[in-house]
N, C-alpha and C. Protein backbone atom coordinates (compact mmCIF):
# COMPACT_ATOMS: atom_id res chain seq x y z
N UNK A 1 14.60 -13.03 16.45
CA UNK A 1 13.45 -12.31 15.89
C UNK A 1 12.20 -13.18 16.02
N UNK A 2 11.43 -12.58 16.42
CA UNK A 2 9.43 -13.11 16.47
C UNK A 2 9.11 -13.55 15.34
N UNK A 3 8.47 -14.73 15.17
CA UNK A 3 7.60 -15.27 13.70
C UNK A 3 7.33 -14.22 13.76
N UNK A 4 5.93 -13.29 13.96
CA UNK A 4 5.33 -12.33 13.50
C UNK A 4 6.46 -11.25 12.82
N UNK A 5 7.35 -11.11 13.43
CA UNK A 5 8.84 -9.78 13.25
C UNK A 5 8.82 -10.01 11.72
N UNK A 6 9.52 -11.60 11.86
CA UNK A 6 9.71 -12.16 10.30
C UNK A 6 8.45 -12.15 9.60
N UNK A 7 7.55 -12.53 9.90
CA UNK A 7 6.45 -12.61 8.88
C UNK A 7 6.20 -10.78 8.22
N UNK A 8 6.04 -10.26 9.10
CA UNK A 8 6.06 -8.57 9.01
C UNK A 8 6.73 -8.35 7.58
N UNK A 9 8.35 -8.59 8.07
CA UNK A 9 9.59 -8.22 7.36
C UNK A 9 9.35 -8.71 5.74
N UNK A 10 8.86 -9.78 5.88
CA UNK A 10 8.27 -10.46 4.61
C UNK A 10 7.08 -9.50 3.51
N UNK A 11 6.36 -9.15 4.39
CA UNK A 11 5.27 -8.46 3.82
C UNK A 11 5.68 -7.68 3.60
N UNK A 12 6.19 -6.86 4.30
CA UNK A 12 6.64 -5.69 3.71
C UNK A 12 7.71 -5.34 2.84
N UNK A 13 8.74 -6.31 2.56
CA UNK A 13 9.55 -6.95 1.28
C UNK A 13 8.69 -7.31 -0.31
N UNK A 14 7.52 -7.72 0.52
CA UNK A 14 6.71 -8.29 -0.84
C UNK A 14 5.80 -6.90 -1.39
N UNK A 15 5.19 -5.90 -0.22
CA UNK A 15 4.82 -5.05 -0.87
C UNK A 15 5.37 -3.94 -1.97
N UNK A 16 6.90 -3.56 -0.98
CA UNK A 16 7.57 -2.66 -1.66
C UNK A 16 8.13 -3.67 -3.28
N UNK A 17 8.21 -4.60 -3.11
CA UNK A 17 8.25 -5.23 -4.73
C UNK A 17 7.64 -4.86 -5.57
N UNK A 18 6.56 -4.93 -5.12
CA UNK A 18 5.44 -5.34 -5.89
C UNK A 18 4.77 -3.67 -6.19
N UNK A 19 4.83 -2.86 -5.29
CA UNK A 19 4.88 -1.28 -5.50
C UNK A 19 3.30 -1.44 -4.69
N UNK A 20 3.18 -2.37 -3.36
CA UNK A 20 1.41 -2.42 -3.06
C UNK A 20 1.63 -1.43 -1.63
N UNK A 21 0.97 -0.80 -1.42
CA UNK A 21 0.72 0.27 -0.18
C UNK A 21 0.21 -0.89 0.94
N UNK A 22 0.24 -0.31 2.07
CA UNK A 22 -0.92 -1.70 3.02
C UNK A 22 -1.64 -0.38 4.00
N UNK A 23 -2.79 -1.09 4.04
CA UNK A 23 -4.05 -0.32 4.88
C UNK A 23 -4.51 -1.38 5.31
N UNK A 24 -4.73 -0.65 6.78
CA UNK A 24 -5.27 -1.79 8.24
C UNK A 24 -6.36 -0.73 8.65
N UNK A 25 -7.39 -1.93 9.26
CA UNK A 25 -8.54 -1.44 10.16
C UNK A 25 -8.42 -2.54 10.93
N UNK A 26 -8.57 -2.54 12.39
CA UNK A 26 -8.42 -3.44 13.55
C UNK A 26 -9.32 -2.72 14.40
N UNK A 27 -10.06 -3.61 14.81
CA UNK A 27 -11.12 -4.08 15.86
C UNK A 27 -10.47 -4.33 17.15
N UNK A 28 -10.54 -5.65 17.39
CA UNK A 28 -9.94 -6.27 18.46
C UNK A 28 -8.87 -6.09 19.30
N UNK A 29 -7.55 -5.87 17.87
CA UNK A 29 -6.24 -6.08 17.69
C UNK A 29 -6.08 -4.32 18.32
N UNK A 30 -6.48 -3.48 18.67
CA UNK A 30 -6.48 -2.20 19.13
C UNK A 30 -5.30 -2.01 18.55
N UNK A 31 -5.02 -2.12 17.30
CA UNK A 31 -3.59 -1.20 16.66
C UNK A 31 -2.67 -2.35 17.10
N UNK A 32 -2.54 -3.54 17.45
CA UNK A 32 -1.37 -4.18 17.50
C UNK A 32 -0.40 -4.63 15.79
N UNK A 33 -1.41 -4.71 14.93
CA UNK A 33 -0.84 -5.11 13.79
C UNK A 33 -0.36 -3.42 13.26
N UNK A 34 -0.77 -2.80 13.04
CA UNK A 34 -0.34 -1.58 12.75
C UNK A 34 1.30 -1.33 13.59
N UNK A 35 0.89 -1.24 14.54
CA UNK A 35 2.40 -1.11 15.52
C UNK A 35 3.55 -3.06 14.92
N UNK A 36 3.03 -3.80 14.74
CA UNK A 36 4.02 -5.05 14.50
C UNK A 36 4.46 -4.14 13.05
N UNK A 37 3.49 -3.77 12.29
CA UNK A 37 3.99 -3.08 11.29
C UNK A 37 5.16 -1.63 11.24
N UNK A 38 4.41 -1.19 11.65
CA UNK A 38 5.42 0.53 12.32
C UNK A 38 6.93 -0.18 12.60
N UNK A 39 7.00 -0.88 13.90
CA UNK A 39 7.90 -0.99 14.42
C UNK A 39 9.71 -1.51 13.63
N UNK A 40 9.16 -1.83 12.39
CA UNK A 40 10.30 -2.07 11.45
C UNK A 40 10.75 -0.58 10.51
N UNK A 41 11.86 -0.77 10.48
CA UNK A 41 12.53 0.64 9.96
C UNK A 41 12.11 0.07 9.02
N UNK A 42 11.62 1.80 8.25
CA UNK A 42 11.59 1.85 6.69
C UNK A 42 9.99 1.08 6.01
N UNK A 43 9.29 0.56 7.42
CA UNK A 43 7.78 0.58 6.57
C UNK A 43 7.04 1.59 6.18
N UNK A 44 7.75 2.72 6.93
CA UNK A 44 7.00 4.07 5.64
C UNK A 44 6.94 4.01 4.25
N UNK A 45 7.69 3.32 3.79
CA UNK A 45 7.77 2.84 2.15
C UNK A 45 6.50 2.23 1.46
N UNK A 46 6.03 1.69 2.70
CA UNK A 46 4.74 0.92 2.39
C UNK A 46 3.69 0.80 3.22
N UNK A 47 3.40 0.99 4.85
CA UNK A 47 2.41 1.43 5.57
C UNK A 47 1.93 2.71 4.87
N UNK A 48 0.99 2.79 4.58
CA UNK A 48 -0.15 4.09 4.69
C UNK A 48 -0.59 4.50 5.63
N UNK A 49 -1.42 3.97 5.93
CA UNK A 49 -2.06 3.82 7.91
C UNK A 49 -3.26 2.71 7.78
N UNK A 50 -3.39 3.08 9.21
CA UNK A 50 -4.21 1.87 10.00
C UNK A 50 -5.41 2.80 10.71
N UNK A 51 -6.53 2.12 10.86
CA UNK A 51 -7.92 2.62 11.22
C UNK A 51 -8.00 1.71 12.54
N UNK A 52 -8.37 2.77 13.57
CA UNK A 52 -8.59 1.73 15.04
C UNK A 52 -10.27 1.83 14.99
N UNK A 53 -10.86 0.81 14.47
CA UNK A 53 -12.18 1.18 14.42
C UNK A 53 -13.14 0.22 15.55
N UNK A 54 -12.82 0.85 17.07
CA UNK A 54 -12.84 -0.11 18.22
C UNK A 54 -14.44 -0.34 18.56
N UNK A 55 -15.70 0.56 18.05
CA UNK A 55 -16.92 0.71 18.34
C UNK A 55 -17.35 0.68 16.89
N UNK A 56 -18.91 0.05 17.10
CA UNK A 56 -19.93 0.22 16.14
C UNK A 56 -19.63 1.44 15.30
N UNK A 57 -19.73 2.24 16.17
CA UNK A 57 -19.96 3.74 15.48
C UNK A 57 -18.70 4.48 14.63
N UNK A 58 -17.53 3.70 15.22
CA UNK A 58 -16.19 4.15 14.02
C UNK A 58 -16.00 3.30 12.81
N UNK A 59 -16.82 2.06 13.03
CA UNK A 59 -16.75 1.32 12.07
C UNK A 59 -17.47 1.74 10.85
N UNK A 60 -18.69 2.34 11.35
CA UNK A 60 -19.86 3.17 10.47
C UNK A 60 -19.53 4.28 9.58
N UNK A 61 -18.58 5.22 10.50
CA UNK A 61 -18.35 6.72 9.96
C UNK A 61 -17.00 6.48 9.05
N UNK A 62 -15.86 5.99 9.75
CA UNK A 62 -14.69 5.60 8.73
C UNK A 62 -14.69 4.51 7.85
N UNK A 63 -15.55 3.56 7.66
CA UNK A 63 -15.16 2.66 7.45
C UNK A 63 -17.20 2.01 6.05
N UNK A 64 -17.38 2.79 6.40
CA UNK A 64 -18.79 2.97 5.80
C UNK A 64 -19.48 0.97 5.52
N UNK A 65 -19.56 0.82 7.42
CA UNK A 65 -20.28 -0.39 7.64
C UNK A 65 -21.68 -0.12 7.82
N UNK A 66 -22.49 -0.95 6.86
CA UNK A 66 -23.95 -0.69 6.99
C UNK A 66 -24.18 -0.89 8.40
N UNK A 67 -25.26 -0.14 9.08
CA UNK A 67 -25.63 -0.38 10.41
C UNK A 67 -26.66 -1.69 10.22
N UNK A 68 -26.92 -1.89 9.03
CA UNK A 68 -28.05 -3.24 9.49
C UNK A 68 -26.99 -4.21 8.86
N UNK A 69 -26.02 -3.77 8.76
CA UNK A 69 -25.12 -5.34 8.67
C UNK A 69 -24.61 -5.52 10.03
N UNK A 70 -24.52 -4.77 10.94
CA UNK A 70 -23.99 -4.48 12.14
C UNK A 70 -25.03 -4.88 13.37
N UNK A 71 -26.12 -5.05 12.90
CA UNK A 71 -27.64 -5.52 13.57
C UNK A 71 -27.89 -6.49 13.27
N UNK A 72 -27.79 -6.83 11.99
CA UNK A 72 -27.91 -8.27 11.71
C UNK A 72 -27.26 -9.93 11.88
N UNK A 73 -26.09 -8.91 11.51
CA UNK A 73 -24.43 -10.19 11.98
C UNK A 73 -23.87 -10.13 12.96
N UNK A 74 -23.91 -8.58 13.58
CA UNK A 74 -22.75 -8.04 14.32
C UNK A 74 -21.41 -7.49 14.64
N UNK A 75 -21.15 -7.03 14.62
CA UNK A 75 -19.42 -6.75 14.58
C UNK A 75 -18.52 -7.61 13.66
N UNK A 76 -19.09 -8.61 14.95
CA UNK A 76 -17.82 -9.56 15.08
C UNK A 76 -18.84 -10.94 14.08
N UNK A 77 -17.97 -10.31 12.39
CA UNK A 77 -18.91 -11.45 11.77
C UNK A 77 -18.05 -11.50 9.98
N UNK A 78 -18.36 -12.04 9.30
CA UNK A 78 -17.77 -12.37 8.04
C UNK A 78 -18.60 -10.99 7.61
N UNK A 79 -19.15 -10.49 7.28
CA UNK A 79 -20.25 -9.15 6.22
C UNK A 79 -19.74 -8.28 7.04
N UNK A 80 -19.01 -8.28 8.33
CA UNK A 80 -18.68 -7.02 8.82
C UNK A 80 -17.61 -6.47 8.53
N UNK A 81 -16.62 -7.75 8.15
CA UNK A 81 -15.48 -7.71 8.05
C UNK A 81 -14.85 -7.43 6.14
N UNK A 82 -16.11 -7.69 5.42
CA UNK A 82 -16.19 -7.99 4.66
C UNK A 82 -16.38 -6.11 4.17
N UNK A 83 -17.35 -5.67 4.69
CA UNK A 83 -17.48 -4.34 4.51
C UNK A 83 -16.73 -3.52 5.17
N UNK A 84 -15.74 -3.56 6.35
CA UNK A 84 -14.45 -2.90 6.32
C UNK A 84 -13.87 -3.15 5.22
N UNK A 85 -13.02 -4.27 4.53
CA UNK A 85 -12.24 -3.89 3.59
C UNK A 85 -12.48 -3.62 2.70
N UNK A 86 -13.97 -3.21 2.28
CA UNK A 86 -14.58 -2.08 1.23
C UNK A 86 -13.97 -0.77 1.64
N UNK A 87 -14.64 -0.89 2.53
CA UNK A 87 -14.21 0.78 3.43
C UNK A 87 -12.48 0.84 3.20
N UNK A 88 -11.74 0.56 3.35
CA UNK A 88 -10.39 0.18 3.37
C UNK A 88 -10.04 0.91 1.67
N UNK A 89 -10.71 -0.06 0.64
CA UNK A 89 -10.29 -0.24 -0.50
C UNK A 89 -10.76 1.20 -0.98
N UNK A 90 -11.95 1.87 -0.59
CA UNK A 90 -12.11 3.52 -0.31
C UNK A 90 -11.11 4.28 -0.03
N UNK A 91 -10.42 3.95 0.63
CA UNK A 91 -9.33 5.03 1.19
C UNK A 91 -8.08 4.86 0.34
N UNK A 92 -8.02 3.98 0.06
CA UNK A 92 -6.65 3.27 -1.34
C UNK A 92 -6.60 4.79 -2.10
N UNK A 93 -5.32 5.33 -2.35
CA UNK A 93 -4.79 6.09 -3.31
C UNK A 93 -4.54 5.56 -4.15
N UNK A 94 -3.60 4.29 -4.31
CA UNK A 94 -2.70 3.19 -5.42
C UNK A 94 -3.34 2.24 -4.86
N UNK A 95 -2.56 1.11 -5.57
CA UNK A 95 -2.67 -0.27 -5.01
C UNK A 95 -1.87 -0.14 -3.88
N UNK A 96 -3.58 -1.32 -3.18
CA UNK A 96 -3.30 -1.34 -1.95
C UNK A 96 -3.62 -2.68 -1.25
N UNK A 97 -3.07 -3.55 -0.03
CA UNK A 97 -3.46 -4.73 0.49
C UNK A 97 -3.85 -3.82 1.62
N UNK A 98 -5.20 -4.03 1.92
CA UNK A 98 -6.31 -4.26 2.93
C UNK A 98 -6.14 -5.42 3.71
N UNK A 99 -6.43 -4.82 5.01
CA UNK A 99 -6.26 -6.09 6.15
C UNK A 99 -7.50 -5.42 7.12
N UNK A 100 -8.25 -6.15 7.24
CA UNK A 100 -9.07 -6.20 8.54
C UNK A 100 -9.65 -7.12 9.57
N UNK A 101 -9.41 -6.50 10.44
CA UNK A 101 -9.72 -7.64 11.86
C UNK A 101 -10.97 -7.30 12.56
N UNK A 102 -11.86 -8.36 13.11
CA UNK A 102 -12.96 -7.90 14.32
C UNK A 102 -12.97 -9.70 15.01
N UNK A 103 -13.05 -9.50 16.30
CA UNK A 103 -13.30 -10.41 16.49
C UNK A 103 -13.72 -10.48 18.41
N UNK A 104 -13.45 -11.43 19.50
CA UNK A 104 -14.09 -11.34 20.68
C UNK A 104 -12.69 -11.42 21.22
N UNK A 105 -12.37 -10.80 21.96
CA UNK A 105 -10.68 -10.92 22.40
C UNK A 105 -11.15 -10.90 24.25
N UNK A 106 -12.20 -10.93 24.35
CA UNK A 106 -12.77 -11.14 25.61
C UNK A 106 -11.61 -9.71 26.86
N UNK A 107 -12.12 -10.31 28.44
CA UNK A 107 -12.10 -12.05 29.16
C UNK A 107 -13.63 -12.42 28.76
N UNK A 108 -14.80 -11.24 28.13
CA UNK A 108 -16.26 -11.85 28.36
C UNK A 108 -16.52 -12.30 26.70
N UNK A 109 -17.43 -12.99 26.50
CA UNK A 109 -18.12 -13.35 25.27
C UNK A 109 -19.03 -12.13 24.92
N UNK A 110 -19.09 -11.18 23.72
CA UNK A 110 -19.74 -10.42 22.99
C UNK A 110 -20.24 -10.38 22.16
N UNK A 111 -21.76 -9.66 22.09
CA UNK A 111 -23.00 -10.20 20.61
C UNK A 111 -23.44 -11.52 21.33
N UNK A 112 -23.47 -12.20 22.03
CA UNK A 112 -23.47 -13.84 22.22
C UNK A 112 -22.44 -14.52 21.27
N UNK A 113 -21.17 -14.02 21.02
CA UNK A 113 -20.36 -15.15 20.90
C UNK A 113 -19.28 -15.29 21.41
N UNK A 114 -18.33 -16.09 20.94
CA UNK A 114 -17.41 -16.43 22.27
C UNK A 114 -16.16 -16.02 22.62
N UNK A 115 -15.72 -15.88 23.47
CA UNK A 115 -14.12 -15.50 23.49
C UNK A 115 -13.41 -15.96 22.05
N UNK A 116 -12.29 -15.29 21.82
CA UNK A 116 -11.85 -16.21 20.51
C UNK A 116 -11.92 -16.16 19.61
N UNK A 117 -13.09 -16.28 18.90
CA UNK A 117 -13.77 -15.84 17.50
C UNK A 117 -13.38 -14.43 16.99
N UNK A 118 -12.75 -14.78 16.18
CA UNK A 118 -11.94 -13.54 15.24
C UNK A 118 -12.33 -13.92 14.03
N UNK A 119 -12.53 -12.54 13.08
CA UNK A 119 -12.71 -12.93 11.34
C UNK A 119 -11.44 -11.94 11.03
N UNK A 120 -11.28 -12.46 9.63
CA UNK A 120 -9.22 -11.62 9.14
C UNK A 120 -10.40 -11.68 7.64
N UNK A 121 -9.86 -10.61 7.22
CA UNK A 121 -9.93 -10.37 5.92
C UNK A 121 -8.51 -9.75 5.33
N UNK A 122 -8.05 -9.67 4.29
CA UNK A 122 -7.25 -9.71 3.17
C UNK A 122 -7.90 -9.27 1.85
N UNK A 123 -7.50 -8.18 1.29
CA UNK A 123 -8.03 -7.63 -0.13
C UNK A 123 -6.91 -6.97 -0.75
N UNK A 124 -6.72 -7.09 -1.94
CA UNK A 124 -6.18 -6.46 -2.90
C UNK A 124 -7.12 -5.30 -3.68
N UNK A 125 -6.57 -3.79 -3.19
CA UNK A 125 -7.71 -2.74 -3.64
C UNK A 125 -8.25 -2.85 -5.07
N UNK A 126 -7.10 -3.28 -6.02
CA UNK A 126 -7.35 -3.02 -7.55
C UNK A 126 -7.89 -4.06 -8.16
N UNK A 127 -8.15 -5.14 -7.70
CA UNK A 127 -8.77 -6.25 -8.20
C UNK A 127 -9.61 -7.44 -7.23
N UNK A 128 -10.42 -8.42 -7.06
CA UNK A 128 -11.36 -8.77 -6.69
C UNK A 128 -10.62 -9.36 -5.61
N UNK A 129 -8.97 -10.02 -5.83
CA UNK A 129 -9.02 -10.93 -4.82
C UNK A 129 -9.29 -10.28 -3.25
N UNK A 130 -9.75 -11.49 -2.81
CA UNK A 130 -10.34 -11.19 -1.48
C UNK A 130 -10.18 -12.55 -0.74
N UNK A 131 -9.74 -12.71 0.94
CA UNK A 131 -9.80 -13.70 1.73
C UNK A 131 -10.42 -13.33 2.63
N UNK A 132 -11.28 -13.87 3.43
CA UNK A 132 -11.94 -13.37 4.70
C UNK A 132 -12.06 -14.97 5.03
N UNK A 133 -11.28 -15.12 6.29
CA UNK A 133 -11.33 -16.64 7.59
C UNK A 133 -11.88 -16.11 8.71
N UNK A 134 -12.31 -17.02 9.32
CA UNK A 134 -13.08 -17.69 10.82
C UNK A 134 -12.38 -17.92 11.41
N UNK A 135 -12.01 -17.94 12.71
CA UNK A 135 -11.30 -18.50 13.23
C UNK A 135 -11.57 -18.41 14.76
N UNK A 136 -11.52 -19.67 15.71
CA UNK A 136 -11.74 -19.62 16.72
C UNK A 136 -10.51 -20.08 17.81
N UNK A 137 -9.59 -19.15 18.42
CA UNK A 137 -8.23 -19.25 18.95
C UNK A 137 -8.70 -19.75 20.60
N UNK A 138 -10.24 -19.92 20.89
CA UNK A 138 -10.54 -20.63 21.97
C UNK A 138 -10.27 -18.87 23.32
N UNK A 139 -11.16 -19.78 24.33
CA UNK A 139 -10.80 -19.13 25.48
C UNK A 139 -10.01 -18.73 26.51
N UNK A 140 -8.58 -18.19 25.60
CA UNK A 140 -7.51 -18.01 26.58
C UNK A 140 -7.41 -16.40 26.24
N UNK A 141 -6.28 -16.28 27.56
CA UNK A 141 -5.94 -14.80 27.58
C UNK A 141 -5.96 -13.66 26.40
N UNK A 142 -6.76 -12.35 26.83
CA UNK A 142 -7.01 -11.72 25.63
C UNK A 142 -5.61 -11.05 24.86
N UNK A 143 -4.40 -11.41 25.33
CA UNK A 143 -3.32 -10.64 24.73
C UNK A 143 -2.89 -11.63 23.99
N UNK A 144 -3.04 -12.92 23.69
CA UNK A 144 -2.77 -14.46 23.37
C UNK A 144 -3.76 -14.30 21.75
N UNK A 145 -4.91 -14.07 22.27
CA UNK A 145 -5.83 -14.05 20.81
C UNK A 145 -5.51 -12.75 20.00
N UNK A 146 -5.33 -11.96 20.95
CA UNK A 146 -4.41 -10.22 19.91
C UNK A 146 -3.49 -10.92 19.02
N UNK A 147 -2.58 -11.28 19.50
CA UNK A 147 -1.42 -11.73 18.83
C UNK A 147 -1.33 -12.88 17.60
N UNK A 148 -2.41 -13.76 18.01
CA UNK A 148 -2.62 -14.88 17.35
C UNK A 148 -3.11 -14.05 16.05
N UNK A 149 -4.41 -13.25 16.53
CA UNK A 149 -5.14 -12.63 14.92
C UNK A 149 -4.20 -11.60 14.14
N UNK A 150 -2.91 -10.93 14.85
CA UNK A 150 -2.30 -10.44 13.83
C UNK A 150 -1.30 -11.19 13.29
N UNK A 151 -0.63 -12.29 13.38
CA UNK A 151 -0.45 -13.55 12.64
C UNK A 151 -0.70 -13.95 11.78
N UNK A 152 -2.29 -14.65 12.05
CA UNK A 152 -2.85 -15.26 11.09
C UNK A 152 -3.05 -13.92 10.03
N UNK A 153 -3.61 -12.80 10.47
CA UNK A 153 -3.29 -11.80 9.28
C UNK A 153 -1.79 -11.61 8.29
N UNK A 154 -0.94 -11.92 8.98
CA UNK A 154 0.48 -11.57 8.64
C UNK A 154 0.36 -12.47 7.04
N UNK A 155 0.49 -14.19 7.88
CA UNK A 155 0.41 -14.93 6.82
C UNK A 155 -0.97 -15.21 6.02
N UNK A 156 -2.00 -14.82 6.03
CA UNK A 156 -3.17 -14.08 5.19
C UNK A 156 -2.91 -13.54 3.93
N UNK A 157 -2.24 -12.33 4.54
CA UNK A 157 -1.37 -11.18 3.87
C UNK A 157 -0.38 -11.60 2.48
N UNK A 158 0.20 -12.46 3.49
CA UNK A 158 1.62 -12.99 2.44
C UNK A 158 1.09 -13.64 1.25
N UNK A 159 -0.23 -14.67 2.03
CA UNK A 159 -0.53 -15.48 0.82
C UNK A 159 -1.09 -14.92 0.14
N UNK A 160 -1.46 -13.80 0.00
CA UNK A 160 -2.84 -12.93 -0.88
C UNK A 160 -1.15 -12.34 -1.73
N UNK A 161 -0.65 -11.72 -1.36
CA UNK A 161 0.67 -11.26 -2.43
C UNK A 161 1.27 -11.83 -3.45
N UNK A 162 1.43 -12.60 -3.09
CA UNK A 162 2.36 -14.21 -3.41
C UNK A 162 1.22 -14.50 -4.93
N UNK A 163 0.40 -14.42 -5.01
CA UNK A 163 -0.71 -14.34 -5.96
C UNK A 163 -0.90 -13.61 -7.05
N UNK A 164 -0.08 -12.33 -6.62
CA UNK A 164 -0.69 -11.44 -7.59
C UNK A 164 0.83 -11.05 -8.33
């Protein structure tokens, strides 16, 4: 089994414990964490769904990202990411862990920044906690940094649970 498989299997052990739903919005990750998620029997128990919010403009309408945070920072930025998992914590029926990703998964650099640069956020709908990281996985292959940012989300995830 894949770290990520296991890390998955984990989360989703810790949600159904804990009685927490999970809601994803991914950028970059074009639905890869959603699908690492899906792909285990029985995360219907605890997937809700996932938002592919791949343009400015889906980020705006589903996900209710200010456009001058989107002008100002860019996409691919901590306030962007920060206001998806608002948007996220909107859509929450119950408690819910929020996960959102944006970041440059290249082969080109976008906004002027660089291959690599991914932000992960982590929220708990019913209460404040919140994680949002930086992270720069460098200029290698864009299926390499996919994978890497739903990872570092995985264990994000775990540690934001593990908390509450």
């Amino acid at each position: 089994m894949l770290k990520s498989q296991k890390l998955t299997r984990k989360l989703l052990d810790s949600c159904l414990n804990k009685n927490i739903k999970l809601i994803t919005a991914e950028s970059c990750t074009g639905g890869l964490l959603s699908a690492n998620i899906t792909e285990i029997a029985g995360s219907s128990a605890v997937f809700s769904h996932g938002i592919i919010c791949y343009s400015n403009q889906s980020k705006r309408k589903f996900l209710n990202v200010d456009e001058a945070t989107l002008k100002s920072h860019g996409a691919v930025s901590f306030e962007t990411v920060k206001e998806m998992l608002s948007g996220l914590c909107n859509h929450a029926e119950s408690k819910a862990l929020t996960i959102a990703i944006s970041g440059v998964a290249g082969p080109s650099a976008s906004e002027s920044k660089p291959v690599g640069l991914v932000f992960i956020g982590v929220k708990i709908s019913s209460n404040n906690t919140e994680v949002i990281t930086e992270h720069n996985f460098g200029n290698v292959e864009r299926k390499i940094i996919q994978q890497k940012s739903v990872h570092e989300a995985l264990k994000m995830s775990l540690n934001i649970i593990r908390e509450i």
